[in-house]
C-alpha atoms as a PDB file:
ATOM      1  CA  UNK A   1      24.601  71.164 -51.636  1.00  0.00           C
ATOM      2  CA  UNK A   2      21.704  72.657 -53.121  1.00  0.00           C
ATOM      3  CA  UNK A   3      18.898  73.847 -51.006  1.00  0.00           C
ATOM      4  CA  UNK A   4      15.608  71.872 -51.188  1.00  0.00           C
ATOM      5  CA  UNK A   5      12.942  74.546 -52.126  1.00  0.00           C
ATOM      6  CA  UNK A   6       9.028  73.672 -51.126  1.00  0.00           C
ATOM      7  CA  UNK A   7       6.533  72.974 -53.833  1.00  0.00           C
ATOM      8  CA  UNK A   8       3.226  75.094 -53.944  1.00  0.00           C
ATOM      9  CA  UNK A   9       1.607  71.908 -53.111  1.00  0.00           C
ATOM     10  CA  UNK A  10       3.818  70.997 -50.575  1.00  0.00           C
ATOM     11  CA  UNK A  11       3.756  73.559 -48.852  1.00  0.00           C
ATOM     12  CA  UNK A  12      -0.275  73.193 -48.639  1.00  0.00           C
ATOM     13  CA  UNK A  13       0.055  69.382 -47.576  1.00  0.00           C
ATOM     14  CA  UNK A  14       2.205  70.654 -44.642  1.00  0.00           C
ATOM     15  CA  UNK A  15      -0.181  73.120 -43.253  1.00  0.00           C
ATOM     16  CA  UNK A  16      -3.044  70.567 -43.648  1.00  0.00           C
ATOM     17  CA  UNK A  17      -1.259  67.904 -41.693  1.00  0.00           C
ATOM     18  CA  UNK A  18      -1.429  70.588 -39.152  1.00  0.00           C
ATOM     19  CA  UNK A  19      -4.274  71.889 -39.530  1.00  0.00           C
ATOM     20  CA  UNK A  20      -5.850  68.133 -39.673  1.00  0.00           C
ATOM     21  CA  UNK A  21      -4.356  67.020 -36.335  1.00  0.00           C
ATOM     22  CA  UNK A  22      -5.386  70.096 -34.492  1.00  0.00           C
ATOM     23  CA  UNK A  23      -8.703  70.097 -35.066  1.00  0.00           C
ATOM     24  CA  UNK A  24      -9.086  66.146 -34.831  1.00  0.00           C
ATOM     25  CA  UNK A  25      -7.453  66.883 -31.635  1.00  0.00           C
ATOM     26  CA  UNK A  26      -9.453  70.061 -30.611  1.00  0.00           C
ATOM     27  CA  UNK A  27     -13.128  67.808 -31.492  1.00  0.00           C
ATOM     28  CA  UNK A  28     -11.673  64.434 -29.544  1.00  0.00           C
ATOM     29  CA  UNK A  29     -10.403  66.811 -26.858  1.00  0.00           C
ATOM     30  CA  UNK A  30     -13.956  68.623 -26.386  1.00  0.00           C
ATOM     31  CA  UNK A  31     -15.722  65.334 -27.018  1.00  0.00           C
ATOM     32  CA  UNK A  32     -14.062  63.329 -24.203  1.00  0.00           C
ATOM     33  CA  UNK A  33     -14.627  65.882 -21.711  1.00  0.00           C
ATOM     34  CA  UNK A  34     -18.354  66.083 -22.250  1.00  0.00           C
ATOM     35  CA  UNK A  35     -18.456  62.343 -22.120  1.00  0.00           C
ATOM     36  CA  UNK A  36     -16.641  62.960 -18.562  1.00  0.00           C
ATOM     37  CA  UNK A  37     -20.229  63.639 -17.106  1.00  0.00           C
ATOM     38  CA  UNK A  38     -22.681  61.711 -19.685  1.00  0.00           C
ATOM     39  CA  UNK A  39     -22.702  58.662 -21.250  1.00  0.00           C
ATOM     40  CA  UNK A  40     -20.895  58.732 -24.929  1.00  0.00           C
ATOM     41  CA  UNK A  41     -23.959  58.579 -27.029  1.00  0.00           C
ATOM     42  CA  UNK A  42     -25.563  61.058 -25.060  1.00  0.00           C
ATOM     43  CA  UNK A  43     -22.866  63.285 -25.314  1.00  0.00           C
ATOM     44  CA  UNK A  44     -23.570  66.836 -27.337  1.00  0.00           C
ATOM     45  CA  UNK A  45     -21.248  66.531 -30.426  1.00  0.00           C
ATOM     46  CA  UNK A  46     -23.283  68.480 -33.339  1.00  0.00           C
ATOM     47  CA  UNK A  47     -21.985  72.086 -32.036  1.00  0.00           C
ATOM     48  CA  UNK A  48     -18.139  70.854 -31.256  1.00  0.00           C
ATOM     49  CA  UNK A  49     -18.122  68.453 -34.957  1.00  0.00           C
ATOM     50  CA  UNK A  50     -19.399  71.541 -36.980  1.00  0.00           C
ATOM     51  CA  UNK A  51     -17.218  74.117 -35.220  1.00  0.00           C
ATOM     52  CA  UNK A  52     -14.401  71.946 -35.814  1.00  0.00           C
ATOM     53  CA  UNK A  53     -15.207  71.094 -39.554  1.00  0.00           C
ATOM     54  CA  UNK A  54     -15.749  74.605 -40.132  1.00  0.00           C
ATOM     55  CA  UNK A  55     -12.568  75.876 -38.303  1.00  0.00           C
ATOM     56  CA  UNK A  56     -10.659  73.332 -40.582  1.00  0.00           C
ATOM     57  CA  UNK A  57     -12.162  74.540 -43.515  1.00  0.00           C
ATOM     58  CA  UNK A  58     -11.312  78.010 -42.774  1.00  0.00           C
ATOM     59  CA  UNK A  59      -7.926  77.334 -41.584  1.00  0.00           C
ATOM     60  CA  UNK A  60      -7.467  76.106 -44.287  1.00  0.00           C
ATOM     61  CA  UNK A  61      -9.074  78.725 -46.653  1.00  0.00           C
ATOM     62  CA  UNK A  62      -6.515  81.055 -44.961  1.00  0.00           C
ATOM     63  CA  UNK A  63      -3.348  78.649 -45.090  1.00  0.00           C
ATOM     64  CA  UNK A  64      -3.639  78.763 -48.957  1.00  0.00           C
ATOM     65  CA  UNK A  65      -4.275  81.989 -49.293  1.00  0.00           C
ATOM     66  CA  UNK A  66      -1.046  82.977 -47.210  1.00  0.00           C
ATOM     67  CA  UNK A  67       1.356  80.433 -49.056  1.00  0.00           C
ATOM     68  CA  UNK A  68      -0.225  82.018 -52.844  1.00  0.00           C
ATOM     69  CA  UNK A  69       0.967  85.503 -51.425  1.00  0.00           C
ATOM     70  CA  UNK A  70       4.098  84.330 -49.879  1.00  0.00           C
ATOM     71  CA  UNK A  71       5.004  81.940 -52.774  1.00  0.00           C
ATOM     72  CA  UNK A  72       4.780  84.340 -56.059  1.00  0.00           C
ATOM     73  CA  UNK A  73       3.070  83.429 -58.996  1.00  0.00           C
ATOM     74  CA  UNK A  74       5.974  81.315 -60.800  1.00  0.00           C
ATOM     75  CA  UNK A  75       5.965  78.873 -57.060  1.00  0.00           C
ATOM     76  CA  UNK A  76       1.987  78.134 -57.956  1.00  0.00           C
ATOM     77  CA  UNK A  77       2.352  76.708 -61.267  1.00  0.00           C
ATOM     78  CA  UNK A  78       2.199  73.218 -61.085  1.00  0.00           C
ATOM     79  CA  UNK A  79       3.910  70.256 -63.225  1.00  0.00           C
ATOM     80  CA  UNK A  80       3.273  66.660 -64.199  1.00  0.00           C
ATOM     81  CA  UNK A  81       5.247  65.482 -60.900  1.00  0.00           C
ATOM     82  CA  UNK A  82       2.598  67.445 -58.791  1.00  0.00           C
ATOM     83  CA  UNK A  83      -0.331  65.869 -60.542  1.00  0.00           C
ATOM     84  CA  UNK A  84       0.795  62.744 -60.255  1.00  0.00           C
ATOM     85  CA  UNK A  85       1.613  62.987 -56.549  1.00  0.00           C
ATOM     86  CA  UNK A  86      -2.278  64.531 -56.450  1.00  0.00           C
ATOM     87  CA  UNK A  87      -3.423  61.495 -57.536  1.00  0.00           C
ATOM     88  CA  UNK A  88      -1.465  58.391 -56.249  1.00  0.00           C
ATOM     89  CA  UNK A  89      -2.002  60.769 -52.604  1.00  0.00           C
ATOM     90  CA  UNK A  90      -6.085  60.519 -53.305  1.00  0.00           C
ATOM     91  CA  UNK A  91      -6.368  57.247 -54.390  1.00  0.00           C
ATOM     92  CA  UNK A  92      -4.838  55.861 -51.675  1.00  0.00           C
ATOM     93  CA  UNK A  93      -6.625  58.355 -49.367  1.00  0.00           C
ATOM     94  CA  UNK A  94      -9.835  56.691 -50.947  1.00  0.00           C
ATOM     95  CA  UNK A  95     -10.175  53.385 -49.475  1.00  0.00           C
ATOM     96  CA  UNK A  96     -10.475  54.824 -45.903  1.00  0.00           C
ATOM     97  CA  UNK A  97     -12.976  56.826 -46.631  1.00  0.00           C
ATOM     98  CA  UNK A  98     -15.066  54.159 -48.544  1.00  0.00           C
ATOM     99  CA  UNK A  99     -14.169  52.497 -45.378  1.00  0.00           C
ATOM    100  CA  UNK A 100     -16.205  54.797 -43.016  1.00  0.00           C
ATOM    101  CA  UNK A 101     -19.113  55.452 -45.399  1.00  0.00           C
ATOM    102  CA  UNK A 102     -19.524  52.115 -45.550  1.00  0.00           C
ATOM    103  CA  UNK A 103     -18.929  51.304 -41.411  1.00  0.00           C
ATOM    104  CA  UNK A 104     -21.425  54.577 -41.070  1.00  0.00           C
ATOM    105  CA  UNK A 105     -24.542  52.644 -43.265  1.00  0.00           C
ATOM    106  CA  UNK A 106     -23.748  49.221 -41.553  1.00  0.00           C
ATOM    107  CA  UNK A 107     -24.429  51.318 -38.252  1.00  0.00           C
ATOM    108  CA  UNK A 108     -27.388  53.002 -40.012  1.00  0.00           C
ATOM    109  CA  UNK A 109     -28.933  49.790 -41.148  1.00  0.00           C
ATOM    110  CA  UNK A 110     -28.164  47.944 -37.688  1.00  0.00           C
ATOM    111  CA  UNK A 111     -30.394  51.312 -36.176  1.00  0.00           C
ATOM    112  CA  UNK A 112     -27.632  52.674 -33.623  1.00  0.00           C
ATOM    113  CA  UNK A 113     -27.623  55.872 -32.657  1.00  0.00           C
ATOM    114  CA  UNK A 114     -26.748  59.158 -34.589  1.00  0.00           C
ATOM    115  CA  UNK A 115     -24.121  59.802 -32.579  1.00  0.00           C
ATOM    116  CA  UNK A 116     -21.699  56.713 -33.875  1.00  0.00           C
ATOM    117  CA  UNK A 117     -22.375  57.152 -37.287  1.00  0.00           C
ATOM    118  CA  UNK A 118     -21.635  60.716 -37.286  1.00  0.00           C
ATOM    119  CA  UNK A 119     -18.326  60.316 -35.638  1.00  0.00           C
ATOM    120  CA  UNK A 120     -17.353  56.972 -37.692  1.00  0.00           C
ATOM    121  CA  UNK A 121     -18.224  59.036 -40.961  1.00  0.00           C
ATOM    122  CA  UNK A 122     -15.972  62.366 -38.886  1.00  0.00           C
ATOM    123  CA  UNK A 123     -13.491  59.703 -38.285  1.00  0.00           C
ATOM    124  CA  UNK A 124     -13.173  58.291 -42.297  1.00  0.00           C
ATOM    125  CA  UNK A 125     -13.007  61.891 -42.996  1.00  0.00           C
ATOM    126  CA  UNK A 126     -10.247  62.470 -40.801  1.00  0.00           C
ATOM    127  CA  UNK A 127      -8.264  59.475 -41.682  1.00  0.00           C
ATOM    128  CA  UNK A 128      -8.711  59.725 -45.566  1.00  0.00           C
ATOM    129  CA  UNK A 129      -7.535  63.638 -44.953  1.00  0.00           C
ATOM    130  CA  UNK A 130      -4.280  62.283 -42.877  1.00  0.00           C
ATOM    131  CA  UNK A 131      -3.802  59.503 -44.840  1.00  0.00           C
ATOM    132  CA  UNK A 132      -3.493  61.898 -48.126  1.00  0.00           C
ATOM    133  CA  UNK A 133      -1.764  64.702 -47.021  1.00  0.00           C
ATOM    134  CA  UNK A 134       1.152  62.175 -45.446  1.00  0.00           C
ATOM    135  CA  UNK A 135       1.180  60.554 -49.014  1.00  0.00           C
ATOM    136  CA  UNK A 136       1.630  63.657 -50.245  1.00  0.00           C
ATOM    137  CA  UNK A 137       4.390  64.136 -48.255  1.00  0.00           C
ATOM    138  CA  UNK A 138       6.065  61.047 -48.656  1.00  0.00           C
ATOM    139  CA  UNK A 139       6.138  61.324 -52.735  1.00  0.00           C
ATOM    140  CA  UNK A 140       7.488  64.771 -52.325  1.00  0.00           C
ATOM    141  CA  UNK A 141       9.964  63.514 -50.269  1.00  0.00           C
ATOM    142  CA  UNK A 142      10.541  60.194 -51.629  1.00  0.00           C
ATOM    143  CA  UNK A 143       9.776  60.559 -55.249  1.00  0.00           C
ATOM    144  CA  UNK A 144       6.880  59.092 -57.301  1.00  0.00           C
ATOM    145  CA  UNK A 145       7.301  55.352 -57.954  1.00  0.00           C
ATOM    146  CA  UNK A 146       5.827  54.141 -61.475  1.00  0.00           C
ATOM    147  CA  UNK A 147       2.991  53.085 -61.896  1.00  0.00           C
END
């Protein structure tokens, strides 16, 4: 039996799942325990969301550039199959985040507090970002159905 090598691309989608839950689970983690002594939209969030966006975005940063060293230049190049996994994995990533922006202005235009709509737009983010990279997953593992 032949052994199953790891796309370029799949490799990244792995390390993002990762990288996703941990810092979703880092933020909720550091939120919850500040709520511990105030109420929730009182609660200091702007430090803990930024650090953890930016952490993500770093990790991130440093994931791909790891897996491009590790993987060679002919594991980068990329092929119809990848493209097409790219896209099906976005659009159906999408919707949820349509989904937040729009639950963030209903909160905007209802006047509640800056606190929920930055965590319901953090939270669309977060979804839409799980939601693709386990797509991605899923073709690679699965195959790409046609359209």
């Amino acid at each position: 039996m032949a052994e199953y090598q790891l796309s370029f691309e799949e490799k990244i989608a792995w390390g993002g799942l990762i990288v996703a839950i941990v810092h979703g689970t880092v933020y909720l983690s550091v939120l919850l325990t500040r709520a511990a002594s105030t109420p929730m939209p009182e609660t200091p969030y702007v430090d803990a969301l930024l650090w953890s966006l930016g952490a993500g975005i770093l990790a991130m940063i440093i994931l791909s550039i790891v897996v491009s060293i590790t993987t060679g230049e002919e594991g980068r190049a990329t092929d119809i199959r990848d493209k097409q996994i790219t896209a099906r994995a976005e659009f159906t990533a999408r919707g949820v985040l349509i989904a937040g922006a729009l639950a963030a202005m209903i909160l905007a235009m209802l006047e509640q507090d800056g606190f929920w709509i930055a965590n319901v737009l953090y939270l669309g983010f977060m979804l839409s970002a799980l939601l693709e990279t386990v797509t991605k997953i899923a073709l690679y593992r699965g195959g790409v159905p046609a359209w």
